[in-house]
N, C-alpha and C. Protein backbone atom coordinates (compact mmCIF):
# COMPACT_ATOMS: atom_id res chain seq x y z
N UNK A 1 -106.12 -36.34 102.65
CA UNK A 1 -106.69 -37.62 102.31
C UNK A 1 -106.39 -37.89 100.83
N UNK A 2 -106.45 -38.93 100.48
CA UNK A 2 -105.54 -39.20 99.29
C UNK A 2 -106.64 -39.64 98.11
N UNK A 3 -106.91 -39.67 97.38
CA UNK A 3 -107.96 -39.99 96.37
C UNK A 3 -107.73 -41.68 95.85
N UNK A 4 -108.95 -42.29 95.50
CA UNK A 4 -109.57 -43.20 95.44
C UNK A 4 -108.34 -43.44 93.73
N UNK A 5 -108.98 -42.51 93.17
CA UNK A 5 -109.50 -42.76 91.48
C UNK A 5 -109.80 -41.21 90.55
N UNK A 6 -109.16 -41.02 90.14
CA UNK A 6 -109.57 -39.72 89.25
C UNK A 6 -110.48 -40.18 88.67
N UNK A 7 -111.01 -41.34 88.31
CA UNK A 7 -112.45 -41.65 87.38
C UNK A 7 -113.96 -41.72 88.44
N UNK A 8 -114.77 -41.55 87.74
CA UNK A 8 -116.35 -41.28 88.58
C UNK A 8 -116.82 -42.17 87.15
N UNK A 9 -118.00 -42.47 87.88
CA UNK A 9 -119.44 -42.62 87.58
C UNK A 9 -120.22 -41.42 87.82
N UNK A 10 -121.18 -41.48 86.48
CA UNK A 10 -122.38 -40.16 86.47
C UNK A 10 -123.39 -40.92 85.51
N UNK A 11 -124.56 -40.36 85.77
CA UNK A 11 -126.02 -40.84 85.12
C UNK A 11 -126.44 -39.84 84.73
N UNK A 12 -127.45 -40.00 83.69
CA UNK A 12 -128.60 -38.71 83.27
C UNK A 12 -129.45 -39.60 82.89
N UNK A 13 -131.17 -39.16 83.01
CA UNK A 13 -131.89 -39.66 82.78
C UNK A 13 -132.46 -39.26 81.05
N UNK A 14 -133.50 -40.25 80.88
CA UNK A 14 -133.83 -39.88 79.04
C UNK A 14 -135.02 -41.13 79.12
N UNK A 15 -136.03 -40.29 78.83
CA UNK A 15 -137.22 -40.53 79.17
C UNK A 15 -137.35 -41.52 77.37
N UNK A 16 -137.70 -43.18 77.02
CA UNK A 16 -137.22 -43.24 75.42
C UNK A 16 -138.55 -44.43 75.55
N UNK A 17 -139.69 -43.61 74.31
CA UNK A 17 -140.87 -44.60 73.96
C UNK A 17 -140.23 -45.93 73.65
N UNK A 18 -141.65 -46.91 74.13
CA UNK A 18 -141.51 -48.34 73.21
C UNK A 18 -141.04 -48.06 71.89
N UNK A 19 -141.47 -47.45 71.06
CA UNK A 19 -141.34 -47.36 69.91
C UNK A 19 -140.05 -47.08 69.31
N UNK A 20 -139.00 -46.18 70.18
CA UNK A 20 -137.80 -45.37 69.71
C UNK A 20 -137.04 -47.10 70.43
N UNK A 21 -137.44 -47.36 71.29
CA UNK A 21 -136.71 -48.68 71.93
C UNK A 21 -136.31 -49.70 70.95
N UNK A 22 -137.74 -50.23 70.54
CA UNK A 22 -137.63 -51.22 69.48
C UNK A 22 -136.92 -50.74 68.15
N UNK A 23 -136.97 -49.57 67.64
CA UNK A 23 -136.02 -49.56 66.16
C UNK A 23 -134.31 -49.62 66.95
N UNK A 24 -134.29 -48.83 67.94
CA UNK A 24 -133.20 -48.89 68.39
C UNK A 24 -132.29 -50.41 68.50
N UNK A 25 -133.46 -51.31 69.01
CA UNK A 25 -132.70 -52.50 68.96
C UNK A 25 -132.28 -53.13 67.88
N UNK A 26 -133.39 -52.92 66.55
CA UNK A 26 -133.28 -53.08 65.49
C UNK A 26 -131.92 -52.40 64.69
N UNK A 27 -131.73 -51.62 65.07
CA UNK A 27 -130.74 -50.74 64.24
C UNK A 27 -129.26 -51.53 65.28
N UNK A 28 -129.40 -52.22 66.15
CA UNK A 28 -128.20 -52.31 66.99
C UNK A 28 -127.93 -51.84 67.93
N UNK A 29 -128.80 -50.50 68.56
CA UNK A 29 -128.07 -49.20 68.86
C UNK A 29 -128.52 -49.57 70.47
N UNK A 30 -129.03 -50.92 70.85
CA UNK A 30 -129.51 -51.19 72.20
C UNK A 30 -129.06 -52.64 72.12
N UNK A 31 -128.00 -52.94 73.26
CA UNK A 31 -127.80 -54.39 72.80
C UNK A 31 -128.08 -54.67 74.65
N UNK A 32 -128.33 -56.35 74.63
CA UNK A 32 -128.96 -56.70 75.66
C UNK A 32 -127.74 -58.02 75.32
N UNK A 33 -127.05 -58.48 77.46
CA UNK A 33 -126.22 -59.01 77.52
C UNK A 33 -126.72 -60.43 77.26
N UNK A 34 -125.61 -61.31 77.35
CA UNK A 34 -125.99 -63.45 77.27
C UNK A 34 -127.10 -63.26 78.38
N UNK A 35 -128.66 -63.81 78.71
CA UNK A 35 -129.46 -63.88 79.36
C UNK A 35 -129.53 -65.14 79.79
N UNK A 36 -129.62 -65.35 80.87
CA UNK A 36 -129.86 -66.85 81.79
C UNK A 36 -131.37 -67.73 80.42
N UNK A 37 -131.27 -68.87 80.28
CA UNK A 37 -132.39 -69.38 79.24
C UNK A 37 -133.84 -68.80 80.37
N UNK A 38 -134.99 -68.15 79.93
CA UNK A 38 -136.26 -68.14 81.01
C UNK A 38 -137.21 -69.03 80.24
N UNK A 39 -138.18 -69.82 81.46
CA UNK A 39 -139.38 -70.71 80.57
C UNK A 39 -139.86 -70.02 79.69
N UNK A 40 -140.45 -70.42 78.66
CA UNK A 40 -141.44 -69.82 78.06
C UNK A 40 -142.88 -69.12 78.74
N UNK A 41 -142.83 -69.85 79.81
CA UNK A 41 -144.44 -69.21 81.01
C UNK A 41 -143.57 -68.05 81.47
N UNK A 42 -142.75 -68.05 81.97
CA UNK A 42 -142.46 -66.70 82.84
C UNK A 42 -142.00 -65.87 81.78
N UNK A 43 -141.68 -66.03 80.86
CA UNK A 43 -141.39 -64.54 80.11
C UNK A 43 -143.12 -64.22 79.71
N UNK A 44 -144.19 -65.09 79.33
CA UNK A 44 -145.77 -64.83 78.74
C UNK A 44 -145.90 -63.68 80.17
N UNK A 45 -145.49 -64.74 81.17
CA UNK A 45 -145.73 -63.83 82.54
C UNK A 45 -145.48 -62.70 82.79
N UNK A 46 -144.32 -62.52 82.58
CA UNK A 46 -143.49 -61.04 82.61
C UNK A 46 -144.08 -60.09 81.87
N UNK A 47 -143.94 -60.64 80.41
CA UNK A 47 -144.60 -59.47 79.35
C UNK A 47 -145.85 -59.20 79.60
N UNK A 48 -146.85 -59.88 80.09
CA UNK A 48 -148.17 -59.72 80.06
C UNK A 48 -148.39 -58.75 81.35
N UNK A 49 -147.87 -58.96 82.40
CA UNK A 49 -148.00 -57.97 83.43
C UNK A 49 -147.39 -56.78 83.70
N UNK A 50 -145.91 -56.60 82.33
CA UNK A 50 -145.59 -55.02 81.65
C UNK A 50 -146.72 -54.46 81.14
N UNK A 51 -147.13 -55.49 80.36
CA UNK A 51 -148.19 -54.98 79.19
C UNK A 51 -149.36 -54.30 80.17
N UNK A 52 -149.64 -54.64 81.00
CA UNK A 52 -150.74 -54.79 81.80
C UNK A 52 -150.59 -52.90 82.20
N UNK A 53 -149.02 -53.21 82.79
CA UNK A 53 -149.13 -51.80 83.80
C UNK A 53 -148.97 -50.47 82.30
N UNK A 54 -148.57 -51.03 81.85
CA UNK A 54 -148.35 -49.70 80.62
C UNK A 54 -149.69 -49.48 80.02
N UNK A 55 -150.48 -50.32 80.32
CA UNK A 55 -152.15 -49.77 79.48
C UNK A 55 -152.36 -49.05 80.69
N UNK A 56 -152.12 -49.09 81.95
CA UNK A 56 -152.98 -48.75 82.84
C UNK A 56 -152.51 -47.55 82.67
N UNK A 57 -151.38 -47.61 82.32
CA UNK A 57 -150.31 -45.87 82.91
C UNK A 57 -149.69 -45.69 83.99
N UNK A 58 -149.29 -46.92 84.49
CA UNK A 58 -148.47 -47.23 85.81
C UNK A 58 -146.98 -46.51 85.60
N UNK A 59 -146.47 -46.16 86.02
CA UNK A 59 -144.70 -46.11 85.85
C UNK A 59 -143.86 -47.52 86.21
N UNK A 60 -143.23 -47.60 85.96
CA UNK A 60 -142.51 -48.87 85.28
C UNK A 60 -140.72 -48.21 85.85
N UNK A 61 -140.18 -49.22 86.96
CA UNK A 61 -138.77 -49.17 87.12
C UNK A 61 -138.08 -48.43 86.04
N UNK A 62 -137.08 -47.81 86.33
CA UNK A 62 -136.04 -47.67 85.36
C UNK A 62 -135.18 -48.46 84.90
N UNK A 63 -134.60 -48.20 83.83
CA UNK A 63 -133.68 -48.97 82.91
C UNK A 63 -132.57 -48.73 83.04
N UNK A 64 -131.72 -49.70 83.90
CA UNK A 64 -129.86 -48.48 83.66
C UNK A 64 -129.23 -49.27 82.79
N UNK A 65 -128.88 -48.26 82.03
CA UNK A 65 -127.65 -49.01 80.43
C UNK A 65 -126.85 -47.77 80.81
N UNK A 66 -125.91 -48.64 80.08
CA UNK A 66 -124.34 -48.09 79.89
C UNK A 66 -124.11 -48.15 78.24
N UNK A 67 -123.67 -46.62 78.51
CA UNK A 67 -123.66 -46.23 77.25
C UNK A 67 -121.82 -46.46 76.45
N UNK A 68 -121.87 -47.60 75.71
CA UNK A 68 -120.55 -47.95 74.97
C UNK A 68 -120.16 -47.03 73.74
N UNK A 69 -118.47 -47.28 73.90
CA UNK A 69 -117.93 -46.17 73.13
C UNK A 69 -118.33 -46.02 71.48
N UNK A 70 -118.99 -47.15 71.06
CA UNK A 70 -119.83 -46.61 69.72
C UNK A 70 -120.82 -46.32 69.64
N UNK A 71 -121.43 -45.95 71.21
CA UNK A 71 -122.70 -44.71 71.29
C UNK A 71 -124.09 -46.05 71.19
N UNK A 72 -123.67 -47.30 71.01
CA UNK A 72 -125.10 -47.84 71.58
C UNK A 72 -124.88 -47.85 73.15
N UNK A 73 -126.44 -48.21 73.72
CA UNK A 73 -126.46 -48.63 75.22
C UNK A 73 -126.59 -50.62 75.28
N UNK A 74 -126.23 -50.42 76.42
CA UNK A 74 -125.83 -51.92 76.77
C UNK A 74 -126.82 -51.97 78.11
N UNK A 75 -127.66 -52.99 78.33
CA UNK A 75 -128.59 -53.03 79.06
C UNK A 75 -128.01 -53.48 80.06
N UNK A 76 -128.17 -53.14 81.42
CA UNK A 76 -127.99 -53.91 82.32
C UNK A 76 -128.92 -54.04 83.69
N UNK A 77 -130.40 -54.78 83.27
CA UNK A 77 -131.28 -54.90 83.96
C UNK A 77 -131.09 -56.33 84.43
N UNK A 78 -131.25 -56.89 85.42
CA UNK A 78 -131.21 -58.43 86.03
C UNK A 78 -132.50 -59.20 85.77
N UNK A 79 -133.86 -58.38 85.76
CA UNK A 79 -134.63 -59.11 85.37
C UNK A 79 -135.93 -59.51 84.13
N UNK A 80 -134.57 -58.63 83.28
CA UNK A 80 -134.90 -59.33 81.69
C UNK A 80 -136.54 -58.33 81.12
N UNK A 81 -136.86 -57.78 81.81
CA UNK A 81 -138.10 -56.69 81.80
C UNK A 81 -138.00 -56.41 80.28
N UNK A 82 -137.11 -55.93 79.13
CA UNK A 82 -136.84 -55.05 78.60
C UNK A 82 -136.86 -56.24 77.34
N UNK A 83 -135.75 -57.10 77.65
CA UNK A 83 -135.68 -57.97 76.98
C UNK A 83 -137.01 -59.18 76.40
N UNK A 84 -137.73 -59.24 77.38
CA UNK A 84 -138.73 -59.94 77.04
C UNK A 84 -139.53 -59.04 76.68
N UNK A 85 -139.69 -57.74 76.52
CA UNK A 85 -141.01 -56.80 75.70
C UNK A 85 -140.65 -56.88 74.17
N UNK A 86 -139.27 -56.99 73.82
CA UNK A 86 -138.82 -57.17 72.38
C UNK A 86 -139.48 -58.35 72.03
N UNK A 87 -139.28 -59.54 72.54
CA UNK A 87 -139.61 -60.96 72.40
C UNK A 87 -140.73 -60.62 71.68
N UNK A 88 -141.98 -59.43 72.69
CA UNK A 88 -143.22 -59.98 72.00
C UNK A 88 -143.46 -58.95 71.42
N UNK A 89 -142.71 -57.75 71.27
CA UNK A 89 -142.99 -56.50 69.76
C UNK A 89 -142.30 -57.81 68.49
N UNK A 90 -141.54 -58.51 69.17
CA UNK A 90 -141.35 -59.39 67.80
C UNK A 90 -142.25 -60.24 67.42
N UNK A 91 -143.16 -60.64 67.90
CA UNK A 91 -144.24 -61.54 68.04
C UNK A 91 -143.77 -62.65 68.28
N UNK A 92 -142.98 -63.14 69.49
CA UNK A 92 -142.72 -64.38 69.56
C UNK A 92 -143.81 -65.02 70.85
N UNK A 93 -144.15 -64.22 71.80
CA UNK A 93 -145.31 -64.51 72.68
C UNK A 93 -146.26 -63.75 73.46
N UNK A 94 -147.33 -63.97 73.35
CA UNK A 94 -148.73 -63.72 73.36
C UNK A 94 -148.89 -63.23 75.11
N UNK A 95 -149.63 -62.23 75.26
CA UNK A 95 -150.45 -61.58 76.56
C UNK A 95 -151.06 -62.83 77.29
N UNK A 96 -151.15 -63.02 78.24
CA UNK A 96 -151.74 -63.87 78.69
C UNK A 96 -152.77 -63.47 80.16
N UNK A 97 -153.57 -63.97 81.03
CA UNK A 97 -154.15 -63.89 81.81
C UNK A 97 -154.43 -62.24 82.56
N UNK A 98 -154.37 -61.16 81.49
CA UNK A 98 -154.57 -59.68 82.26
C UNK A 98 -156.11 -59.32 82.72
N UNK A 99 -155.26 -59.03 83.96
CA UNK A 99 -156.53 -58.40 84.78
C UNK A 99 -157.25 -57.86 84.21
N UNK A 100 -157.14 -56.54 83.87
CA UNK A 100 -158.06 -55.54 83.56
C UNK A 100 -158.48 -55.56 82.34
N UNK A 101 -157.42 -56.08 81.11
CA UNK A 101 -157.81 -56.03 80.03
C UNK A 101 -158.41 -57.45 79.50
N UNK A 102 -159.03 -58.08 79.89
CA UNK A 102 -159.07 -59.58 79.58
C UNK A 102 -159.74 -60.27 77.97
N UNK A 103 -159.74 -59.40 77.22
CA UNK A 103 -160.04 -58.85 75.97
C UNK A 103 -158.99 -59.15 75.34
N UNK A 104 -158.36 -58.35 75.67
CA UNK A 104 -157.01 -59.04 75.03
C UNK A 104 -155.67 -60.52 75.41
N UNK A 105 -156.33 -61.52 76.09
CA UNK A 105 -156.12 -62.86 76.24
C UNK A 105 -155.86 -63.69 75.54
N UNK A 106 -154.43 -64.13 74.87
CA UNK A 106 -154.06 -64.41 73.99
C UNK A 106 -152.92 -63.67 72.64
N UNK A 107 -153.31 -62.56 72.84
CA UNK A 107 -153.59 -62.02 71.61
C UNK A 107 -151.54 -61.50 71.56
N UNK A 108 -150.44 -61.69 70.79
CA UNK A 108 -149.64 -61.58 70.07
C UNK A 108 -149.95 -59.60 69.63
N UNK A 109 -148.58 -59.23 69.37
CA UNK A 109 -148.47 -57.78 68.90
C UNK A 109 -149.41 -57.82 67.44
N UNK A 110 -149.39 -58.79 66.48
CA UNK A 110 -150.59 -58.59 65.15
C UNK A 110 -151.84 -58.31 65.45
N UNK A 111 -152.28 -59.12 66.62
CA UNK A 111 -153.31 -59.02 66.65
C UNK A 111 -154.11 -57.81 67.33
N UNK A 112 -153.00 -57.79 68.56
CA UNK A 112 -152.96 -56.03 69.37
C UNK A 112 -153.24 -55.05 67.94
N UNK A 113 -152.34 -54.51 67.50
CA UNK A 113 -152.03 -53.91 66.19
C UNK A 113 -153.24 -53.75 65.68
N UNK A 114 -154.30 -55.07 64.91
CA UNK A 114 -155.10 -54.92 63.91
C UNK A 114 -156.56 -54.59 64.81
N UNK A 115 -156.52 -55.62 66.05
CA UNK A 115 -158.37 -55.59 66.96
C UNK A 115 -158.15 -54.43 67.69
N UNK A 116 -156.68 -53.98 68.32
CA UNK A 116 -157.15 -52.79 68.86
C UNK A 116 -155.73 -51.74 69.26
N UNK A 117 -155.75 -50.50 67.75
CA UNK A 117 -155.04 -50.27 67.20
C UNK A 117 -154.72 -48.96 68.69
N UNK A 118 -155.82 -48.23 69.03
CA UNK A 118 -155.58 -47.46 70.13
C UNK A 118 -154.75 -48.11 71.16
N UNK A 119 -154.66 -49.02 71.86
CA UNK A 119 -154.53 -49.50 72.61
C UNK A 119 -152.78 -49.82 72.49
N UNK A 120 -152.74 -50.37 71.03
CA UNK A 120 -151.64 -50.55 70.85
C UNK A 120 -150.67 -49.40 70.72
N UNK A 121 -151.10 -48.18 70.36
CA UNK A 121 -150.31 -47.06 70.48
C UNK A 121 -149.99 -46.48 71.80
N UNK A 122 -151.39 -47.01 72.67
CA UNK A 122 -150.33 -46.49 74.04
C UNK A 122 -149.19 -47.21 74.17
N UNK A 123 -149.33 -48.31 73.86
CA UNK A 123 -148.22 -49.18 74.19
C UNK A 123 -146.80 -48.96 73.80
N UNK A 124 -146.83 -48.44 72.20
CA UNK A 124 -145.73 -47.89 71.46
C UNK A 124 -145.34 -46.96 72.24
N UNK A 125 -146.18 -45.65 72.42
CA UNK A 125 -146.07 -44.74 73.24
C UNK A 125 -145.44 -44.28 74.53
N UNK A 126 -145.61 -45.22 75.33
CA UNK A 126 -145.30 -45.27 76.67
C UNK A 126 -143.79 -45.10 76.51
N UNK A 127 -143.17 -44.45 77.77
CA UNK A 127 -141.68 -43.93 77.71
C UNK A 127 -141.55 -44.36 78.76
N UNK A 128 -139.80 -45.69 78.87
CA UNK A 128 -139.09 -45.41 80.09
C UNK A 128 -138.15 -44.41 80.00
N UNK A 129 -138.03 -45.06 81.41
CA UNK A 129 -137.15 -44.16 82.21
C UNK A 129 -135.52 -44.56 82.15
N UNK A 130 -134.63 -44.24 81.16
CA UNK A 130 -133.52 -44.93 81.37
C UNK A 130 -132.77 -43.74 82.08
N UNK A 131 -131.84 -44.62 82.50
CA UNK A 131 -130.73 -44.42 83.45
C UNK A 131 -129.80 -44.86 82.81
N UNK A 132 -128.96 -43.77 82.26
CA UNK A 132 -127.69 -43.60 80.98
C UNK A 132 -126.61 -43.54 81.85
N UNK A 133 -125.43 -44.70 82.47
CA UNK A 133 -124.41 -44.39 83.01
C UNK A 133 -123.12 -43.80 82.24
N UNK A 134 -122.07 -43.20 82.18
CA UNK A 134 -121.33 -42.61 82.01
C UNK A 134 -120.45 -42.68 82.82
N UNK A 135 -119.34 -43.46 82.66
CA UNK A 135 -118.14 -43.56 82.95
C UNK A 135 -116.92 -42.30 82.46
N UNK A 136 -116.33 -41.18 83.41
CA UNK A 136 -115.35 -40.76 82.99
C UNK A 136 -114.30 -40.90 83.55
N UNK A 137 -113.34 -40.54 82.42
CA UNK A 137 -111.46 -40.62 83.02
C UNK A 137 -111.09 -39.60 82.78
N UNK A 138 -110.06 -38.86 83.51
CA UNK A 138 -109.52 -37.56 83.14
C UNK A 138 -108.57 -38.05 82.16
């Protein structure tokens, strides 16, 4: 039988806090592709019901990036999960309608941060799950 392709695909996983996420993006070292425009409600939406499951301590999908030849990763999630948690570590929009925590309704990463600083460290804290693809060629 005759072979396909001397090249494969391979993954390893790497468990990487909010916290190592966000400088990462900052530094470059995580870049996220052209994104379809989302309302402003459905990203409040999105983030607020990440936010939601990461206080609880839910596990949270994995992340698969592809890791490019100057060693950043390149995101390639479809539904922007990752991308809209930056939005609001940047403070561009606010928690909105959470179940459990309803305390925090409204409230932007400053305000997380200053009224309730525990809370906000789980948040930093919390680690996905990426899924590091790796492309080789002989």
């Amino acid at each position: 039988m005759e072979k396909f392709s001397d090249s494969y695909i391979d993954s390893y996983e790497k468990k990487i806090s909010v916290r190592q996420i966000y400088q990462m993006y900052q530094e470059q070292k995580i870049v996220f592709p052209m994104a379809p425009p989302m309302k402003r409600a459905a990203k409040i939406e999105r983030i607020s019901g990440m936010v939601e499951i990461i206080l609880l301590g839910f596990a949270l999908p994995a992340v698969y990036v592809s890791e490019r030849q100057d060693g950043s990763l390149l995101v390639l999630e479809a539904d922007d999960r990752l991308w809209c948690l930056i939005g609001f570590l940047e403070g561009h929009y606010p928690v909105r309608g959470l179940e459990f925590y309803p305390e925090l309704d409204g409230c932007g990463i400053e305000q997380l941060e200053q009224q309730f600083p525990r809370r906000t460290s789980w948040l930093y804290d919390y680690r996905f799950s990426f899924q590091i693809i790796e492309y080789t060629t002989p």
